[in-house]
N, C-alpha and C. Protein backbone atom coordinates (compact mmCIF):
# COMPACT_ATOMS: atom_id res chain seq x y z
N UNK A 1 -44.65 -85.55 41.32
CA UNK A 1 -43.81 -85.48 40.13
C UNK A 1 -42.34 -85.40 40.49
N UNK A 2 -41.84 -84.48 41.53
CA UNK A 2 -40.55 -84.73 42.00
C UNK A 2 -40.10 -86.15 42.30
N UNK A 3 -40.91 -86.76 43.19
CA UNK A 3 -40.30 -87.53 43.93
C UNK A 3 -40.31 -88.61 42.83
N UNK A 4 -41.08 -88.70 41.75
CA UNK A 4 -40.59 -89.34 40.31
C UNK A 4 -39.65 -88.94 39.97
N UNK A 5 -39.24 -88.01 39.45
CA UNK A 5 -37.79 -87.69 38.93
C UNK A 5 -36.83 -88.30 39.81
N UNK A 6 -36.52 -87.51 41.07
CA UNK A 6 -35.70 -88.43 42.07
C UNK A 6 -35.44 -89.65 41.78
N UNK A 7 -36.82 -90.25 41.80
CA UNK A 7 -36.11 -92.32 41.46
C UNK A 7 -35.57 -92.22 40.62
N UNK A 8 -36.32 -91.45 39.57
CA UNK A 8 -35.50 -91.71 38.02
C UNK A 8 -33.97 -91.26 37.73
N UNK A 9 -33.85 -90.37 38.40
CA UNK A 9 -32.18 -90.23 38.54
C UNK A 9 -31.62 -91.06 39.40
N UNK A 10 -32.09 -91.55 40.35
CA UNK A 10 -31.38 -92.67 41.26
C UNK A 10 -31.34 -94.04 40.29
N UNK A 11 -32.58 -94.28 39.88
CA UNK A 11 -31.78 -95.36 39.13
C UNK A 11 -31.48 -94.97 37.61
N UNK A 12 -30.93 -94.06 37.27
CA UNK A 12 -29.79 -93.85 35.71
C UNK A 12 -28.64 -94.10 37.10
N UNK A 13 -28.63 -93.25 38.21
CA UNK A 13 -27.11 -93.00 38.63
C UNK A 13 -26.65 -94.81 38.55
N UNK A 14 -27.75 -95.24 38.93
CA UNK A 14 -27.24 -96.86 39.29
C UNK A 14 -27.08 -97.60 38.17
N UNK A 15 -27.55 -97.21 37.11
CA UNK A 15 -27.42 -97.69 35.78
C UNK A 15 -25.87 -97.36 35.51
N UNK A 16 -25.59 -95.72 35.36
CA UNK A 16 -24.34 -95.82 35.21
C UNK A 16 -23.10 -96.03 35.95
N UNK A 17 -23.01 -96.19 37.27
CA UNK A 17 -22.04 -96.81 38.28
C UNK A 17 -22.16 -98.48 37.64
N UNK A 18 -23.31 -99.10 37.14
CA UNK A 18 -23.13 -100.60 36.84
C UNK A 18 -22.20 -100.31 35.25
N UNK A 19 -22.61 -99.83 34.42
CA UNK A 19 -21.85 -99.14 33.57
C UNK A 19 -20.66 -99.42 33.74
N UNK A 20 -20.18 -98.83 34.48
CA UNK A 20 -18.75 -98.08 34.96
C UNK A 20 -17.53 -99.51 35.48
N UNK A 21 -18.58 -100.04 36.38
CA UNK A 21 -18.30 -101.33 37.01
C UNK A 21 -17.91 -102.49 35.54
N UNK A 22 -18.88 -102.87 34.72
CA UNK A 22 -18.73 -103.90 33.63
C UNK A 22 -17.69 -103.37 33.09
N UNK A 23 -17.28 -102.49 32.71
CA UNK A 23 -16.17 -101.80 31.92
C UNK A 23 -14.87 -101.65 32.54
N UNK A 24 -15.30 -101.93 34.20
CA UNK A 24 -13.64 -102.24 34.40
C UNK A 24 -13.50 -103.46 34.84
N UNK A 25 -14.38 -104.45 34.76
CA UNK A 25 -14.51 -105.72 35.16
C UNK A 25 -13.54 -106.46 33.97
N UNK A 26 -14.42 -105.73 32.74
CA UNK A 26 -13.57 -106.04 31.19
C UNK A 26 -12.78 -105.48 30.98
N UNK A 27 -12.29 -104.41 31.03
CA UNK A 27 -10.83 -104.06 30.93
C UNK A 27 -10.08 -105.37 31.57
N UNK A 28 -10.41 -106.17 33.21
CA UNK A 28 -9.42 -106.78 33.66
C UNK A 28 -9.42 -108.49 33.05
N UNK A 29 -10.58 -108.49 32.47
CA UNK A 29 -10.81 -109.47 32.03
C UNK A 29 -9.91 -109.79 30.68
N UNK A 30 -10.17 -108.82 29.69
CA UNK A 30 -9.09 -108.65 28.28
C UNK A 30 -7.67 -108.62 28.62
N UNK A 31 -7.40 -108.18 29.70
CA UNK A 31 -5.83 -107.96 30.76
C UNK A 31 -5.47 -109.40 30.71
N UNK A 32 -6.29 -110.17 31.53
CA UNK A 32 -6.49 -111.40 31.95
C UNK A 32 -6.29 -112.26 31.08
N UNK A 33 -7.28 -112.29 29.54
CA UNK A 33 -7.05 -113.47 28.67
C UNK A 33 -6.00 -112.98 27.66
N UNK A 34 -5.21 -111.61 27.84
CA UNK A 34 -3.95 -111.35 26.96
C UNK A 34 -2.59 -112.09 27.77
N UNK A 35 -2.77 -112.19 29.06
CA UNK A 35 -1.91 -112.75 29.81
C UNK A 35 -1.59 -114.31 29.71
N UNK A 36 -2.98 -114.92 29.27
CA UNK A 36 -2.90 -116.50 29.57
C UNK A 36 -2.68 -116.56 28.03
N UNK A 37 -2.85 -115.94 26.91
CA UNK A 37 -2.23 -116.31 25.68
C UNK A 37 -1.05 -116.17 25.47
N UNK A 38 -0.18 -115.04 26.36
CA UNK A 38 0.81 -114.94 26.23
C UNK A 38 1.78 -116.19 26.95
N UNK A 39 1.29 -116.55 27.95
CA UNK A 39 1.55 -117.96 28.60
C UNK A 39 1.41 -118.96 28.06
N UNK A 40 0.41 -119.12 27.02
CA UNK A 40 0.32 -120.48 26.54
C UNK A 40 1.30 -119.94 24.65
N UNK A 41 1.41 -119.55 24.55
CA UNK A 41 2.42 -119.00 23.29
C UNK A 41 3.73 -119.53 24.08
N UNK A 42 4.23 -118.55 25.50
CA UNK A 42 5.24 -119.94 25.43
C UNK A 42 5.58 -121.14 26.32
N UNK A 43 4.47 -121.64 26.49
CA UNK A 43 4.54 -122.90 27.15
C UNK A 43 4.20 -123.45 25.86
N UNK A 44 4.02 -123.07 24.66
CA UNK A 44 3.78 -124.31 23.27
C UNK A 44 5.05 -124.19 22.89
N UNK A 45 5.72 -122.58 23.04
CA UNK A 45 7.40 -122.94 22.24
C UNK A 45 8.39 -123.69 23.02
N UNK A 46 8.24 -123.65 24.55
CA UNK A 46 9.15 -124.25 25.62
C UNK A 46 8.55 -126.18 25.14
N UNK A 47 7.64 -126.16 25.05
CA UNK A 47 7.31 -127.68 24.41
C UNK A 47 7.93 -127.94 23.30
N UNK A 48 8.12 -127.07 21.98
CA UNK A 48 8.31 -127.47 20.76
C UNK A 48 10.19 -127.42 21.29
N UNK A 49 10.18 -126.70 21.90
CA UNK A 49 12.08 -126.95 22.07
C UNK A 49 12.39 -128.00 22.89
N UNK A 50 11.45 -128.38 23.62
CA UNK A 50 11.83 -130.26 24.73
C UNK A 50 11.66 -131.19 23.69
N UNK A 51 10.39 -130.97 22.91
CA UNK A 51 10.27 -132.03 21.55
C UNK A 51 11.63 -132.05 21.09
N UNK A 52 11.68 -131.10 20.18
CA UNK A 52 13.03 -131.28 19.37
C UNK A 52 14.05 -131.51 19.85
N UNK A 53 14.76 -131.01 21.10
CA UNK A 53 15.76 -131.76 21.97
C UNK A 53 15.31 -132.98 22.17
N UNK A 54 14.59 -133.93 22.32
CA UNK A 54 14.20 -135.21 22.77
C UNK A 54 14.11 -136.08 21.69
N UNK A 55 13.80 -135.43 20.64
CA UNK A 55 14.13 -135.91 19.35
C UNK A 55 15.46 -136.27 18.41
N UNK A 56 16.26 -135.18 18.64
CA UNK A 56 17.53 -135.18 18.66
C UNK A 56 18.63 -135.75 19.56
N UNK A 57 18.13 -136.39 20.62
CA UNK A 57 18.66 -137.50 21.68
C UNK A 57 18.31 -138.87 21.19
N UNK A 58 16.67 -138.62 20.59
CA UNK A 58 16.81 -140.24 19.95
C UNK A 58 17.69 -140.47 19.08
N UNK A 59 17.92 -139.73 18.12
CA UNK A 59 18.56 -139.87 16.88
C UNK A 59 19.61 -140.15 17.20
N UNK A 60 20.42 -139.78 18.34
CA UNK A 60 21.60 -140.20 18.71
C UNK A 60 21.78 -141.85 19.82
N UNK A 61 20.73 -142.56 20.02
CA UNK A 61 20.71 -143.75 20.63
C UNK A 61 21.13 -144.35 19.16
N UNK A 62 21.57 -145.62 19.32
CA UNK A 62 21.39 -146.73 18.37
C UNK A 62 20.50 -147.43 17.99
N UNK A 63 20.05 -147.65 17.61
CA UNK A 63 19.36 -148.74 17.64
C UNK A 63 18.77 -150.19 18.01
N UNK A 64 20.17 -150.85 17.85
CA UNK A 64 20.24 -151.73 18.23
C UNK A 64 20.26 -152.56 19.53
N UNK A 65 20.01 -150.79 20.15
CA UNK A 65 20.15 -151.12 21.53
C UNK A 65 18.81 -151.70 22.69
């Protein structure tokens, strides 16, 4: 009967060290995809300001040219 218990606390302990592990895996993971949204927020505004400068260069060609 001991040496049952024993396992059985050896594997909760291992249950909760995996626990412990997923939860900071995801913490770095949510870290991770707050970072690349924040990157792509402004690599879309650094785009929308080359657009509109590039736009505003056409407008200034002629036409006719």
């Amino acid at each position: 009967m001991n040496t049952e218990l024993e396992t059985l606390e050896a594997k909760i302990d291992q249950v909760v060290a995996l626990v412990h592990q997923l939860r900071a895996e995801n913490e770095v993971l949510k870290n991770q995809m707050a970072a690349a949204e924040a990157e792509r927020l402004h690599l879309r505004q650094t785009m929308t300001t080359a657009r509109e400068r590039l736009e505003g260069l056409m407008d200034k060609i002629p036409e006719d040219v």
